[in-house]
N, C-alpha and C. Protein backbone atom coordinates (compact mmCIF):
# COMPACT_ATOMS: atom_id res chain seq x y z
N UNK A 1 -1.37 11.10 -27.57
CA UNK A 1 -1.23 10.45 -26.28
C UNK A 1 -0.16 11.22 -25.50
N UNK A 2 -0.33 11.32 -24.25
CA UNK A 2 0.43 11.83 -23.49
C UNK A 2 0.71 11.62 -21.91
N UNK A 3 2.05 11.89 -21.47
CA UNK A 3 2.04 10.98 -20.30
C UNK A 3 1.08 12.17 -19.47
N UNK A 4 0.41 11.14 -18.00
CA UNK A 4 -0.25 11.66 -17.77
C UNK A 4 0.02 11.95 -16.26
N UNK A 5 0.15 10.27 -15.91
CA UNK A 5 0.46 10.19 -14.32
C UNK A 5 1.71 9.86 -13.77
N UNK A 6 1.81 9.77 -12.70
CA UNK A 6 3.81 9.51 -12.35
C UNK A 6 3.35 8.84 -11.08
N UNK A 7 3.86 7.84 -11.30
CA UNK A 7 4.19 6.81 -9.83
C UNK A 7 5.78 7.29 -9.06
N UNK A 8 5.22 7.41 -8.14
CA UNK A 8 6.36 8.01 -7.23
C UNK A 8 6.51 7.14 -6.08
N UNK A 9 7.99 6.58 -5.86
CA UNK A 9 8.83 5.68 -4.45
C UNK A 9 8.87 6.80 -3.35
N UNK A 10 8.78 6.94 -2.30
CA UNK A 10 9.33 7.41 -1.09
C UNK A 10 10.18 6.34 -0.59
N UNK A 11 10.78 6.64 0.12
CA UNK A 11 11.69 6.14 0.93
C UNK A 11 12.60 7.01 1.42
N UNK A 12 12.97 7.06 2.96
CA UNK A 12 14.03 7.43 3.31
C UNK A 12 13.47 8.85 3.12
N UNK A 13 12.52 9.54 3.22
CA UNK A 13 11.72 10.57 3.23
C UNK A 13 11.90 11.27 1.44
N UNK A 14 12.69 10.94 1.10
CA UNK A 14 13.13 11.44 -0.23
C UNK A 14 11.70 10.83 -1.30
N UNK A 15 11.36 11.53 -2.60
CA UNK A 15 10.48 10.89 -3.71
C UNK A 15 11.17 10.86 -4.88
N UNK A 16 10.70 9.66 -5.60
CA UNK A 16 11.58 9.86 -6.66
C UNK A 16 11.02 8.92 -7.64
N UNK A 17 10.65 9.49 -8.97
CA UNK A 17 9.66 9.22 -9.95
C UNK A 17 10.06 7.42 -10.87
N UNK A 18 9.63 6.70 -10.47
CA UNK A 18 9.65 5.49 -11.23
C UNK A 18 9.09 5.37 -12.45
N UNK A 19 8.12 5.64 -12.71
CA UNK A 19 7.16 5.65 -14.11
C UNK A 19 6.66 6.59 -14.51
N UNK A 20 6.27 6.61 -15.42
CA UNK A 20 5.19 7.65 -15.97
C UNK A 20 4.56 6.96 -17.01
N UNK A 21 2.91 7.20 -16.94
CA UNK A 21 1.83 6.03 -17.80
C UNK A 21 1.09 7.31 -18.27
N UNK A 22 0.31 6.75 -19.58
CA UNK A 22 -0.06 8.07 -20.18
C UNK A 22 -1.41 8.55 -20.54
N UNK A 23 -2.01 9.20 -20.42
CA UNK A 23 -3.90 9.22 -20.17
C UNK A 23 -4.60 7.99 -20.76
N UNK A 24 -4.06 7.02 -21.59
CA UNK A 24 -4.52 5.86 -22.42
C UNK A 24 -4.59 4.45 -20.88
N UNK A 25 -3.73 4.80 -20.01
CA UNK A 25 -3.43 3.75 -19.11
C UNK A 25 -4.67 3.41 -18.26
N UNK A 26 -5.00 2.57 -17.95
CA UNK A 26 -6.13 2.33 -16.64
C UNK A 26 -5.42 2.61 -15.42
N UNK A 27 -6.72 2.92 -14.50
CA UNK A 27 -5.73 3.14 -13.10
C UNK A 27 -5.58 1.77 -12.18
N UNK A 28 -6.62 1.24 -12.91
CA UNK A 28 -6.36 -0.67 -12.40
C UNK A 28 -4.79 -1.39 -12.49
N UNK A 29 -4.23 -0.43 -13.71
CA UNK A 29 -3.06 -1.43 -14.31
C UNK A 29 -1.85 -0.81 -13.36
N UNK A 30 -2.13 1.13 -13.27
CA UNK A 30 -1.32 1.56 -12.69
C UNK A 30 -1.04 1.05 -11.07
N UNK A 31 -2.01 0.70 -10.28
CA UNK A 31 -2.33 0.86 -8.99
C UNK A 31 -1.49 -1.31 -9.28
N UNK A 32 -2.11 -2.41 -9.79
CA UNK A 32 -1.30 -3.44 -9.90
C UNK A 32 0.24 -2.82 -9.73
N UNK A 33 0.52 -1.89 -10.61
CA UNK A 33 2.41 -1.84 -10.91
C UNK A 33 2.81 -1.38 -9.88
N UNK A 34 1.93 -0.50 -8.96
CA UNK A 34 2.59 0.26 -8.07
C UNK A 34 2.46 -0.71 -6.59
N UNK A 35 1.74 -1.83 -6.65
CA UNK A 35 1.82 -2.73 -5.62
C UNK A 35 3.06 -3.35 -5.85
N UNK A 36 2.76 -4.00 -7.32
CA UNK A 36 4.46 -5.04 -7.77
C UNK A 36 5.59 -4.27 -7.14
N UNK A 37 5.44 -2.78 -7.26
CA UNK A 37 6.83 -2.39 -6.93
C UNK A 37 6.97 -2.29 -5.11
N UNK A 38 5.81 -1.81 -4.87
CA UNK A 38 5.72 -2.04 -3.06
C UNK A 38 6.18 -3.38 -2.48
N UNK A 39 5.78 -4.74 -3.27
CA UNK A 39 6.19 -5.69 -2.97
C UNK A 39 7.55 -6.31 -3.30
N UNK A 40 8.67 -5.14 -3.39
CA UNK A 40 9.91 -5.60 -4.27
C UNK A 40 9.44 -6.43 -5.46
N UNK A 41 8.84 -5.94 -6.24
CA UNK A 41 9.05 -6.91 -7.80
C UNK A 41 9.85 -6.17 -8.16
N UNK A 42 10.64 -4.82 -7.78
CA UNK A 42 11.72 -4.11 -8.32
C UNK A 42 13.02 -3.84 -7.31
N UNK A 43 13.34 -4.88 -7.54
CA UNK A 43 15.20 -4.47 -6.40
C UNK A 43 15.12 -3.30 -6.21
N UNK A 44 15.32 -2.33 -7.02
CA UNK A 44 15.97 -0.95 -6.77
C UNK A 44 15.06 -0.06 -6.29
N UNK A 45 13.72 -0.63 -6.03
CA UNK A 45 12.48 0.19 -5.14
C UNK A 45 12.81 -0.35 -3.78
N UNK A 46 13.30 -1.61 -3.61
CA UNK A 46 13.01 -1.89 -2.00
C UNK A 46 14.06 -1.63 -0.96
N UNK A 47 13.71 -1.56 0.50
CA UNK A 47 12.24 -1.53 0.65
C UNK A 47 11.42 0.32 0.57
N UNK A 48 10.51 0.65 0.65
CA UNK A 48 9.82 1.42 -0.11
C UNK A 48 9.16 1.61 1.47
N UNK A 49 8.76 3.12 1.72
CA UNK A 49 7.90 3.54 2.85
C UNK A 49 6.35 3.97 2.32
N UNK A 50 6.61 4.10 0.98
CA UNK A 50 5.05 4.76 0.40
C UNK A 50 5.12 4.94 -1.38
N UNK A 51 4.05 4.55 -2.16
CA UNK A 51 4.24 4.61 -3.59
C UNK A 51 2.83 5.15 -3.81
N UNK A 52 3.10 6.52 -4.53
CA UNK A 52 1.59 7.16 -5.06
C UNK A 52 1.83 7.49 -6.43
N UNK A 53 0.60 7.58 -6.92
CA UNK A 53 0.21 7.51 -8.48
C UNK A 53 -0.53 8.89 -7.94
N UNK A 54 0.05 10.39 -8.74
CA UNK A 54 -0.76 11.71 -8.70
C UNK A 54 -0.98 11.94 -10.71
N UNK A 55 -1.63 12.06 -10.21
CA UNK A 55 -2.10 13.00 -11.65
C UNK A 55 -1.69 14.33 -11.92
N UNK A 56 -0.22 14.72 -13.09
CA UNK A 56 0.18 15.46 -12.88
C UNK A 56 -0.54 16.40 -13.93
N UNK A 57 -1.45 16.46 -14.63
CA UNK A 57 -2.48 17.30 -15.00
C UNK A 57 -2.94 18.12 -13.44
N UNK A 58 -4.01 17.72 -13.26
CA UNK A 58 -4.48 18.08 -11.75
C UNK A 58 -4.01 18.62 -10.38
N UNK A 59 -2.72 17.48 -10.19
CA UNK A 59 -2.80 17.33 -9.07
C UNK A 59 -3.20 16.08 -8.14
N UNK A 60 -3.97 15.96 -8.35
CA UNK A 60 -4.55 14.68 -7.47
C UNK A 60 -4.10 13.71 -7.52
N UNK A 61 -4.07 13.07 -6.00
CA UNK A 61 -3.51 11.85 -5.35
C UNK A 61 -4.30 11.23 -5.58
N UNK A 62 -4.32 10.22 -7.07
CA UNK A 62 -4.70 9.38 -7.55
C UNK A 62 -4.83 7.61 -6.22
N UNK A 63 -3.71 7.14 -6.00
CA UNK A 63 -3.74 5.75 -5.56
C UNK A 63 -2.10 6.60 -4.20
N UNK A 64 -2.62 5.78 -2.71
CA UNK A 64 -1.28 5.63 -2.19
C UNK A 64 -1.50 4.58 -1.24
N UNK A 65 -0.47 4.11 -1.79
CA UNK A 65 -0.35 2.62 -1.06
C UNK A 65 -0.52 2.67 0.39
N UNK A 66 -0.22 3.53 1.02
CA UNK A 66 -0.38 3.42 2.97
C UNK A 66 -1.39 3.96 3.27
N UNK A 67 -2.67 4.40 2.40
CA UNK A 67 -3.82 4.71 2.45
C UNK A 67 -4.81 3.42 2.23
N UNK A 68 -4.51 2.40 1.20
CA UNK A 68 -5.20 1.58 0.80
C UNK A 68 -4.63 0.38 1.21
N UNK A 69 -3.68 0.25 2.15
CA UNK A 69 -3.16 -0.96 2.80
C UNK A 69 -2.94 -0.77 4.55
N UNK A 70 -3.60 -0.15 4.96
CA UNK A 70 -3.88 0.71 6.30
C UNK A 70 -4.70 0.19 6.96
N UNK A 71 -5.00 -0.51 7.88
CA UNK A 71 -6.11 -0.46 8.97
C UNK A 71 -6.18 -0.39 10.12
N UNK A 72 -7.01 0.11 10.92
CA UNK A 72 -6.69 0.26 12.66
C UNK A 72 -7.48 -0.74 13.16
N UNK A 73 -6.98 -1.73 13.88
CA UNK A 73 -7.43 -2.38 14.88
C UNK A 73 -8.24 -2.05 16.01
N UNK A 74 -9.68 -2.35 16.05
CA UNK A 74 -10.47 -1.66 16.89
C UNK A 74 -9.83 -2.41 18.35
N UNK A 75 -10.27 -2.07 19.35
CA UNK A 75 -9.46 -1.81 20.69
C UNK A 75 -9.79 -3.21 20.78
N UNK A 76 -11.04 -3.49 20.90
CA UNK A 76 -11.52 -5.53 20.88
C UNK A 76 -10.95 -6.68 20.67
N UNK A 77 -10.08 -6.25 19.93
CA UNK A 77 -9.63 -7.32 18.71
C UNK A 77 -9.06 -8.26 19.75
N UNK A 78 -8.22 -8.29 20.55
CA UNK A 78 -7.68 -9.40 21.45
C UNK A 78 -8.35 -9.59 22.26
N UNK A 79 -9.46 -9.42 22.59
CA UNK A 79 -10.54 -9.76 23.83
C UNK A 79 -10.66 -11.12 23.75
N UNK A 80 -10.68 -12.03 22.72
CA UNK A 80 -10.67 -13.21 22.95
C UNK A 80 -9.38 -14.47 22.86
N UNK A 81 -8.70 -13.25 22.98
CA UNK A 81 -6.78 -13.77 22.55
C UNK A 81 -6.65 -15.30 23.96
N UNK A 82 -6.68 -16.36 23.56
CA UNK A 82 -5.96 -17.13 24.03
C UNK A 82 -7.38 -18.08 24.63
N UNK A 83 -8.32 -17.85 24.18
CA UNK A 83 -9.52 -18.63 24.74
C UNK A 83 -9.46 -19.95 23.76
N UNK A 84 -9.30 -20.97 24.30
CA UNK A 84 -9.48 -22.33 24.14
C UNK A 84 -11.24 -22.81 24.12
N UNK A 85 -11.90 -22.79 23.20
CA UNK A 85 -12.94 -23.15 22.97
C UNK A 85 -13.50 -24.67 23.47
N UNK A 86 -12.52 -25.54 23.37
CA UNK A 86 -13.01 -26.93 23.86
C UNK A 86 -12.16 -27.43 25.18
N UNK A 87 -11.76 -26.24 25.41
CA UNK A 87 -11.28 -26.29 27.28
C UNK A 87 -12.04 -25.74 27.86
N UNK A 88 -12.73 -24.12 27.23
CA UNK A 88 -13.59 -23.91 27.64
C UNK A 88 -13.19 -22.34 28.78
N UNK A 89 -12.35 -22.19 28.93
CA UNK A 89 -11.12 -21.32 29.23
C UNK A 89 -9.53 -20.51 28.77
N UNK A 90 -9.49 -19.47 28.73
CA UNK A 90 -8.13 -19.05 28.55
C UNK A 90 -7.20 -19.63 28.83
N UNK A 91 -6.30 -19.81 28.03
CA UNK A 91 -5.15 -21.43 27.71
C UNK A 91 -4.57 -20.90 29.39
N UNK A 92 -4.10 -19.50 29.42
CA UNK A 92 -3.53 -19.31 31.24
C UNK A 92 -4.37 -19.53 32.42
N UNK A 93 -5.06 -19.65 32.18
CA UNK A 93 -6.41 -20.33 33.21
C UNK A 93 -6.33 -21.98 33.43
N UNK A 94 -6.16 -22.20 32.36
CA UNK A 94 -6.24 -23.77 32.43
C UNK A 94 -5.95 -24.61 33.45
């Protein structure tokens, strides 16, 4: 057995290696630990700008958290911001 992958903190632009799990690990279990730690389950991670799991065999950017917790708001999204359905009008209309 051997370690395989390394979960890495950013913050403060700096990286700096928290774990290392070892080809036996799932990436289910890794990608859970590396949320726990995004979500302060670890004082000394928070707060945290980005946590990736690379595969240091490879290379590859296994899991990163601001990739898989990311979404853009299509331009729409407030088009119906403040419409009162059983007024029947936008609450500033009223």
């Amino acid at each position: 057995m051997s370690t395989r992958y390394s979960v890495s903190i950013y913050r403060d632009g700096e990286e700096e290696s928290i774990a290392l799990f070892s080809d036996k690990a799932s990436i289910s279990a890794m990608i859970t630990f590396a949320d726990s730690q995004f979500d302060c389950g670890n004082s000394l991670t928070c707060p945290a700008d980005n946590i990736r799991i690379i595969d240091m065999e490879t290379g590859e950017l296994i899991f990163d958290w601001q990739d898989e917790h990311s979404w853009d708001e299509p331009d729409w999204i407030d088009d119906d911001m403040g419409f009162d359905p059983y007024l029947g009008c936008y609450t500033d209309d009223c």
